[in-house]
Protein backbone atom coordinates (compact mmCIF):
# COMPACT_ATOMS: atom_id res chain seq x y z
CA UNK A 1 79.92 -59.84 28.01
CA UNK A 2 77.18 -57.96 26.17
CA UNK A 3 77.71 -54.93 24.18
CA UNK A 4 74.82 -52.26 22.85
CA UNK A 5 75.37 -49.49 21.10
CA UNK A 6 72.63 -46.58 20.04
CA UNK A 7 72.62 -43.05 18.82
CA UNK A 8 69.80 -41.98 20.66
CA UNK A 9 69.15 -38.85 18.30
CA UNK A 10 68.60 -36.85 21.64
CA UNK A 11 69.02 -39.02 25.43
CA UNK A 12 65.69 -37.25 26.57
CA UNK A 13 63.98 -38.15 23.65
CA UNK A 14 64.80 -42.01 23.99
CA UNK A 15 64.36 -42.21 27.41
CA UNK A 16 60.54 -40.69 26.93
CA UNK A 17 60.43 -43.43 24.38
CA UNK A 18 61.45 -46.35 27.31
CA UNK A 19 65.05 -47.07 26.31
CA UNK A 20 66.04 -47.62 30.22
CA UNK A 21 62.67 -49.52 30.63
CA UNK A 22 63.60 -52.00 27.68
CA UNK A 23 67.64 -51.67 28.97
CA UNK A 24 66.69 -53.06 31.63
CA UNK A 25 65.67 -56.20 30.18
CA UNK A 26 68.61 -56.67 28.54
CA UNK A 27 71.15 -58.45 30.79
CA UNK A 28 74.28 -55.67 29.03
CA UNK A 29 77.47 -55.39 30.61
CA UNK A 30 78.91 -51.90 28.47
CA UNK A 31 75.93 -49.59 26.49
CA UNK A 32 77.84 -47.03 24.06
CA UNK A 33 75.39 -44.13 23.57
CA UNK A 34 75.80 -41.36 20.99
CA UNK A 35 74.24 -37.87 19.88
CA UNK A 36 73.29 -37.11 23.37
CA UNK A 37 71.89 -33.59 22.42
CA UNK A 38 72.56 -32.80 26.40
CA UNK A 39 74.95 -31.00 28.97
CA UNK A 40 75.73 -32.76 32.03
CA UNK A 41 73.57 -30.56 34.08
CA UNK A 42 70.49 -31.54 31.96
CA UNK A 43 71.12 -35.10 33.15
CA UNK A 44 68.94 -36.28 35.65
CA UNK A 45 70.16 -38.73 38.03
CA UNK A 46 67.97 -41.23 36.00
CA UNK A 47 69.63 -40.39 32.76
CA UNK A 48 73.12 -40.06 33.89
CA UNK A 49 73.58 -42.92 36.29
CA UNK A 50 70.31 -45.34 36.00
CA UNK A 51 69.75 -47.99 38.49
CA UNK A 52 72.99 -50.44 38.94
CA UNK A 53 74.50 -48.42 36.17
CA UNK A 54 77.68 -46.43 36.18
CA UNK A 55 77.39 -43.65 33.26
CA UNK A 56 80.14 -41.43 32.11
CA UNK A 57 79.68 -38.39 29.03
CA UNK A 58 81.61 -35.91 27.07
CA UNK A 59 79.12 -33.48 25.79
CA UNK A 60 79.62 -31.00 22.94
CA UNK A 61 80.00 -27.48 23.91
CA UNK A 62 77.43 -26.53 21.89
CA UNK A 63 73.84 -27.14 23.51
CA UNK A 64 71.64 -29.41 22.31
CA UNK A 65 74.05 -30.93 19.83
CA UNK A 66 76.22 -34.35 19.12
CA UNK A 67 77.63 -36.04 22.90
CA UNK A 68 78.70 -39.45 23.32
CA UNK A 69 78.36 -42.05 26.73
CA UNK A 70 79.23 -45.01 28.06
CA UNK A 71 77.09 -46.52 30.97
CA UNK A 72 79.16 -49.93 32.28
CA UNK A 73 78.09 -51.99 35.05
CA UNK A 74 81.19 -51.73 37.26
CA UNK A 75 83.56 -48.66 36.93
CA UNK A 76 86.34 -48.27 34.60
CA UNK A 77 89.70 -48.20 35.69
CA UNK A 78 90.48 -45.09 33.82
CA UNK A 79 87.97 -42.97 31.50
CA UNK A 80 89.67 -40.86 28.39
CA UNK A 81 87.23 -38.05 27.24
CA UNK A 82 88.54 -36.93 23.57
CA UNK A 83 91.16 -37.27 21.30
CA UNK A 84 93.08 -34.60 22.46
CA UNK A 85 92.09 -32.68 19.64
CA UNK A 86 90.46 -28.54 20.52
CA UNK A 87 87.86 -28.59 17.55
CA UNK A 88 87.20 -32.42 17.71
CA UNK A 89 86.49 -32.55 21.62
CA UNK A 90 84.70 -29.63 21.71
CA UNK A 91 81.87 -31.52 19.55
CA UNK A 92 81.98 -34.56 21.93
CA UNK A 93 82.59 -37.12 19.48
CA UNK A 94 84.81 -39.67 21.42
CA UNK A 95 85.03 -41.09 24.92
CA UNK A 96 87.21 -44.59 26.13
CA UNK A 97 86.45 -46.61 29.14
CA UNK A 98 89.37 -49.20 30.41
CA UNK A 99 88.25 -52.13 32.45
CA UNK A 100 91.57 -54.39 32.84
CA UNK A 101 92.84 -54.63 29.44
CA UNK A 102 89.44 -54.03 27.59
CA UNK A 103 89.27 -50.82 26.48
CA UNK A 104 85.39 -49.96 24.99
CA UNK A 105 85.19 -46.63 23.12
CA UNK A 106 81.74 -45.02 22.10
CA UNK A 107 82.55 -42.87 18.93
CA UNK A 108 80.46 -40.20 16.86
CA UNK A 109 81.68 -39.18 13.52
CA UNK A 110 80.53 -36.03 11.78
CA UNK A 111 77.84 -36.78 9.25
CA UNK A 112 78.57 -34.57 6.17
CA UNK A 113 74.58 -34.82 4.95
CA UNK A 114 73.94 -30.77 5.96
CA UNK A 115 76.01 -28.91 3.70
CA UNK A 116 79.88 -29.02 2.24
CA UNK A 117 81.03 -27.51 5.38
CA UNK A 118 80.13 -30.43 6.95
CA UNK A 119 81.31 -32.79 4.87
CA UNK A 120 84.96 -30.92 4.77
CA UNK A 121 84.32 -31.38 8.93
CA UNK A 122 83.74 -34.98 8.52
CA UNK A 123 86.93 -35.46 6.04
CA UNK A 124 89.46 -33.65 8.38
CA UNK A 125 87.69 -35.94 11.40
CA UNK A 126 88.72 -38.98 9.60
CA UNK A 127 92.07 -38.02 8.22
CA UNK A 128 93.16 -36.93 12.20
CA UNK A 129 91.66 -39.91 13.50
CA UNK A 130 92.83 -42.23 11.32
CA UNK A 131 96.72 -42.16 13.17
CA UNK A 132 94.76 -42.65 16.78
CA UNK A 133 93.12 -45.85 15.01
CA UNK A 134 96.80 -47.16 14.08
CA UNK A 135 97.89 -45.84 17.88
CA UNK A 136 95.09 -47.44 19.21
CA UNK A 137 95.43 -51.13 17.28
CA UNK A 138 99.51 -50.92 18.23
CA UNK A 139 99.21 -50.72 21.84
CA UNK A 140 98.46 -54.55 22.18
CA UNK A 141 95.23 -53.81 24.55
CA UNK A 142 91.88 -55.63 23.00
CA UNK A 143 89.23 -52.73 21.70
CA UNK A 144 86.04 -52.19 21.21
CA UNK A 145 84.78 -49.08 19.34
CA UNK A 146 81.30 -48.55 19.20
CA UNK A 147 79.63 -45.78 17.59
CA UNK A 148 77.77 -44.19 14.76
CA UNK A 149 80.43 -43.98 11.69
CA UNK A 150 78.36 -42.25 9.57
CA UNK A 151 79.60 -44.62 6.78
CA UNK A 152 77.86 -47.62 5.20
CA UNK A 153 80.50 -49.81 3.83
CA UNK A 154 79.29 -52.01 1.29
CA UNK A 155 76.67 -52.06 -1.07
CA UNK A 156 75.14 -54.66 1.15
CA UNK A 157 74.57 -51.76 4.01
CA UNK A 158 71.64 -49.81 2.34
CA UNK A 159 69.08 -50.18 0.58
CA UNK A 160 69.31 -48.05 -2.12
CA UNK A 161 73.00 -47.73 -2.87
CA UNK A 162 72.91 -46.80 -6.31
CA UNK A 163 71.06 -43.69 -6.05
CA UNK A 164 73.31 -42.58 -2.96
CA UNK A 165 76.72 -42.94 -4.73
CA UNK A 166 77.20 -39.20 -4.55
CA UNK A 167 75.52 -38.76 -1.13
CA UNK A 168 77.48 -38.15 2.18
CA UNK A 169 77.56 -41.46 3.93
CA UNK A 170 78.46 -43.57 0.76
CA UNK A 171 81.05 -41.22 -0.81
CA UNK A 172 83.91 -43.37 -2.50
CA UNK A 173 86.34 -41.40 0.07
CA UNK A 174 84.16 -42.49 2.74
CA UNK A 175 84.42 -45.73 2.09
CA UNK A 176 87.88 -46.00 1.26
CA UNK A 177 88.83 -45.16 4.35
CA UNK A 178 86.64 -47.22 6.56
CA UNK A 179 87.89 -50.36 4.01
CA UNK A 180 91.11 -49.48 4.74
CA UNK A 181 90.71 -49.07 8.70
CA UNK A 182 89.91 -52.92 8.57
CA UNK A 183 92.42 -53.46 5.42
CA UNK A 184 95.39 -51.91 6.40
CA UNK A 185 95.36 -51.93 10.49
CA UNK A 186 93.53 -55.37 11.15
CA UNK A 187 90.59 -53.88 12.41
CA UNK A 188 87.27 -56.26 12.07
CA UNK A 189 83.89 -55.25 11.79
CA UNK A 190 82.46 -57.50 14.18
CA UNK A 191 78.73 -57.51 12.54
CA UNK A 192 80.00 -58.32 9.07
CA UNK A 193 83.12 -61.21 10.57
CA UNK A 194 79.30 -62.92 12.10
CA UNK A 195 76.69 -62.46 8.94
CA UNK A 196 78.77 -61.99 6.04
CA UNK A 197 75.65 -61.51 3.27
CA UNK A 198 72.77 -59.76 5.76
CA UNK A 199 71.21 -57.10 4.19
CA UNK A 200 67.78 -55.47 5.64
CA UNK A 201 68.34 -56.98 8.78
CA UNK A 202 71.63 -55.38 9.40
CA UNK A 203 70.53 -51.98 8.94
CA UNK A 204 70.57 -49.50 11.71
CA UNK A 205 69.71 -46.32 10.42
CA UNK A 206 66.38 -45.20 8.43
CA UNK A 207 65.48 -41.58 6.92
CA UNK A 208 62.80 -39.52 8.55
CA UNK A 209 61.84 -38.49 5.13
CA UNK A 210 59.37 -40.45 3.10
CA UNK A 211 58.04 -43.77 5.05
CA UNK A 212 62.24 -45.35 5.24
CA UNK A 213 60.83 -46.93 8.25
CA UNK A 214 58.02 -48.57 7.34
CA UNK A 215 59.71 -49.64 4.10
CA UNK A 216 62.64 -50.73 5.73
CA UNK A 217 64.87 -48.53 3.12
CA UNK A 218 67.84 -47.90 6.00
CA UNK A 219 71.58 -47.90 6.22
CA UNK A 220 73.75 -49.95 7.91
CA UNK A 221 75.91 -46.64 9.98
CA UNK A 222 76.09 -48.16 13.43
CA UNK A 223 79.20 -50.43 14.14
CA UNK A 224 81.12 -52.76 17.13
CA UNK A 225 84.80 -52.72 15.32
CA UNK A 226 86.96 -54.66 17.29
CA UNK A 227 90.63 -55.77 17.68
CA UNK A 228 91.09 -59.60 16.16
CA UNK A 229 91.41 -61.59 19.42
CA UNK A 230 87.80 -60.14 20.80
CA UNK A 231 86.07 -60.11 17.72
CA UNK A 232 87.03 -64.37 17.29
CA UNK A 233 85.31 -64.70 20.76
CA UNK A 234 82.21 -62.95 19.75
CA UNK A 235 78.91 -65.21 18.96
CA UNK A 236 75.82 -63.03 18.49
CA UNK A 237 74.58 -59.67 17.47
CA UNK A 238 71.34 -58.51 16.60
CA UNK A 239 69.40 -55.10 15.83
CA UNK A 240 66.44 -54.12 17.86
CA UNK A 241 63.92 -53.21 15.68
CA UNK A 242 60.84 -54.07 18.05
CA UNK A 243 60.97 -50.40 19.41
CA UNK A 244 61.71 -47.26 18.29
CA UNK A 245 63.80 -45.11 20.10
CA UNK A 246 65.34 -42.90 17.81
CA UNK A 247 66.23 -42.95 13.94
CA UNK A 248 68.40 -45.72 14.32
CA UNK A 249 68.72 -48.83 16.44
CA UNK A 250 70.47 -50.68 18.84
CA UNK A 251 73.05 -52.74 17.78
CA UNK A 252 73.78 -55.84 20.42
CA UNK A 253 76.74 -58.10 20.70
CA UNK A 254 78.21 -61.01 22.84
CA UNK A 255 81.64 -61.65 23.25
CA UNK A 256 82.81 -64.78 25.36
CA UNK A 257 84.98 -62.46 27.80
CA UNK A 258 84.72 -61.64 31.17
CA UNK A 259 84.68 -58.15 32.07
């Protein structure tokens, strides 16, 4: 089973740029999509259900803002859109596909880069998500959460970690928390359980500011955590940095399970 994940930074955008052209290519099972910038009716039968694709969105309320997806080769058994949560959902930051008992999440936290507001919007994200995390590890089902976390870990997941100790992104409290998601819950970050030491290669994320890019000064944002049992059965993952869709890349993995 193969596994991609991308914030597109806009789904019209990235398509303009080929993402279905090089999807196509790319023999995936599940594709986790995030920051869709897009209300279902400004999906185009291309977009929202490409060529031997099922795909399935909650969009933010707002236009032109955040959105998550999942496109999966065969249909789900049951789709969850949000957490149950008004102020949450109505951003469109979480949706869950079930396909036996795989469940495959594709997850947007808030960045809190913008302003304090944002970064007080990020905070209460994580501290009401953190229970569904516990909920979600208990229930004995194997997981997959995909997404943009809006967190690099470790200084080994950007560049130039010293200078962004105070920055959203890197805050302590940031990464506190995701330490103790894995820590304290037994979730694995499936990336880091493959290639404990990679550095520039990992990264998934650069800066439109400056030339990030072409200096390769990124961040390492975009994440497959998984539950233990499908994370030991995984055996690859690479990011696509051959084309640019968007300001960050696609993040594949394989797992050795049958969907």
């Amino acid at each position: 089973m193969r596994i991609i994940t991308l914030n597109f930074n806009g789904i019209r955008s990235a398509a303009s740029k080929g993402f279905f052209d090089w999807l196509a290519a790319q023999n995936a099972d599940i594709v986790c999509v995030q920051e869709l910038k897009a209300q279902t009716a400004d999906l185009s039968p291309a977009l929202a259900a490409p060529d031997g694709w099922h795909g399935f969105f909650h969009c933010a309320e707002k236009k032109g803002y955040s959105g998550v997806g999942i496109y999966a080769r065969r249909p789900p058994d049951q789709v969850i859109e949000g957490l149950g949560i008004a102020d949450i959902d109505a951003e469109g930051r979480y949706l869950r596909c079930d396909f036996g008992n795989l469940s495959v999440v594709s997850l947007y936290l808030p960045s809190g880069s913008s302003s304090e507001e944002r970064q007080a919007a990020k905070f209460s994200f994580m501290e009401r998500f953190h229970p569904h995390l516990r909920e979600l590890i208990a229930s004995g089902r194997e997981i997959v959460l995909c997404g943009d976390w809006n967190i690099a870990h470790q200084e080994i997941d950007l560049k130039n970690w010293k200078g962004n100790r105070k920055n959203s992104g890197f805050l302590p409290e940031e990464r506190a928390w995701l330490g103790g998601v894995f820590a304290d819950f037994g979730w694995v970050d499936v990336y880091r359980r493959l290639y404990p030491d990679t550095t520039e290669e990992a990264y998934t994320w650069w800066s439109n500011r400056g030339q990030a890019w072409a200096k390769n000064v990124g961040w390492r944002i975009d994440y497959q955590i998984a539950t233990p049992a499908i994370t030991a059965t995984a055996s690859n993952a690479v990011v696509w940095k051959e084309t640019r869709f968007s300001d960050h890349a696609p993040l594949t993995v394989d797992y050795d399970w049958v969907l």
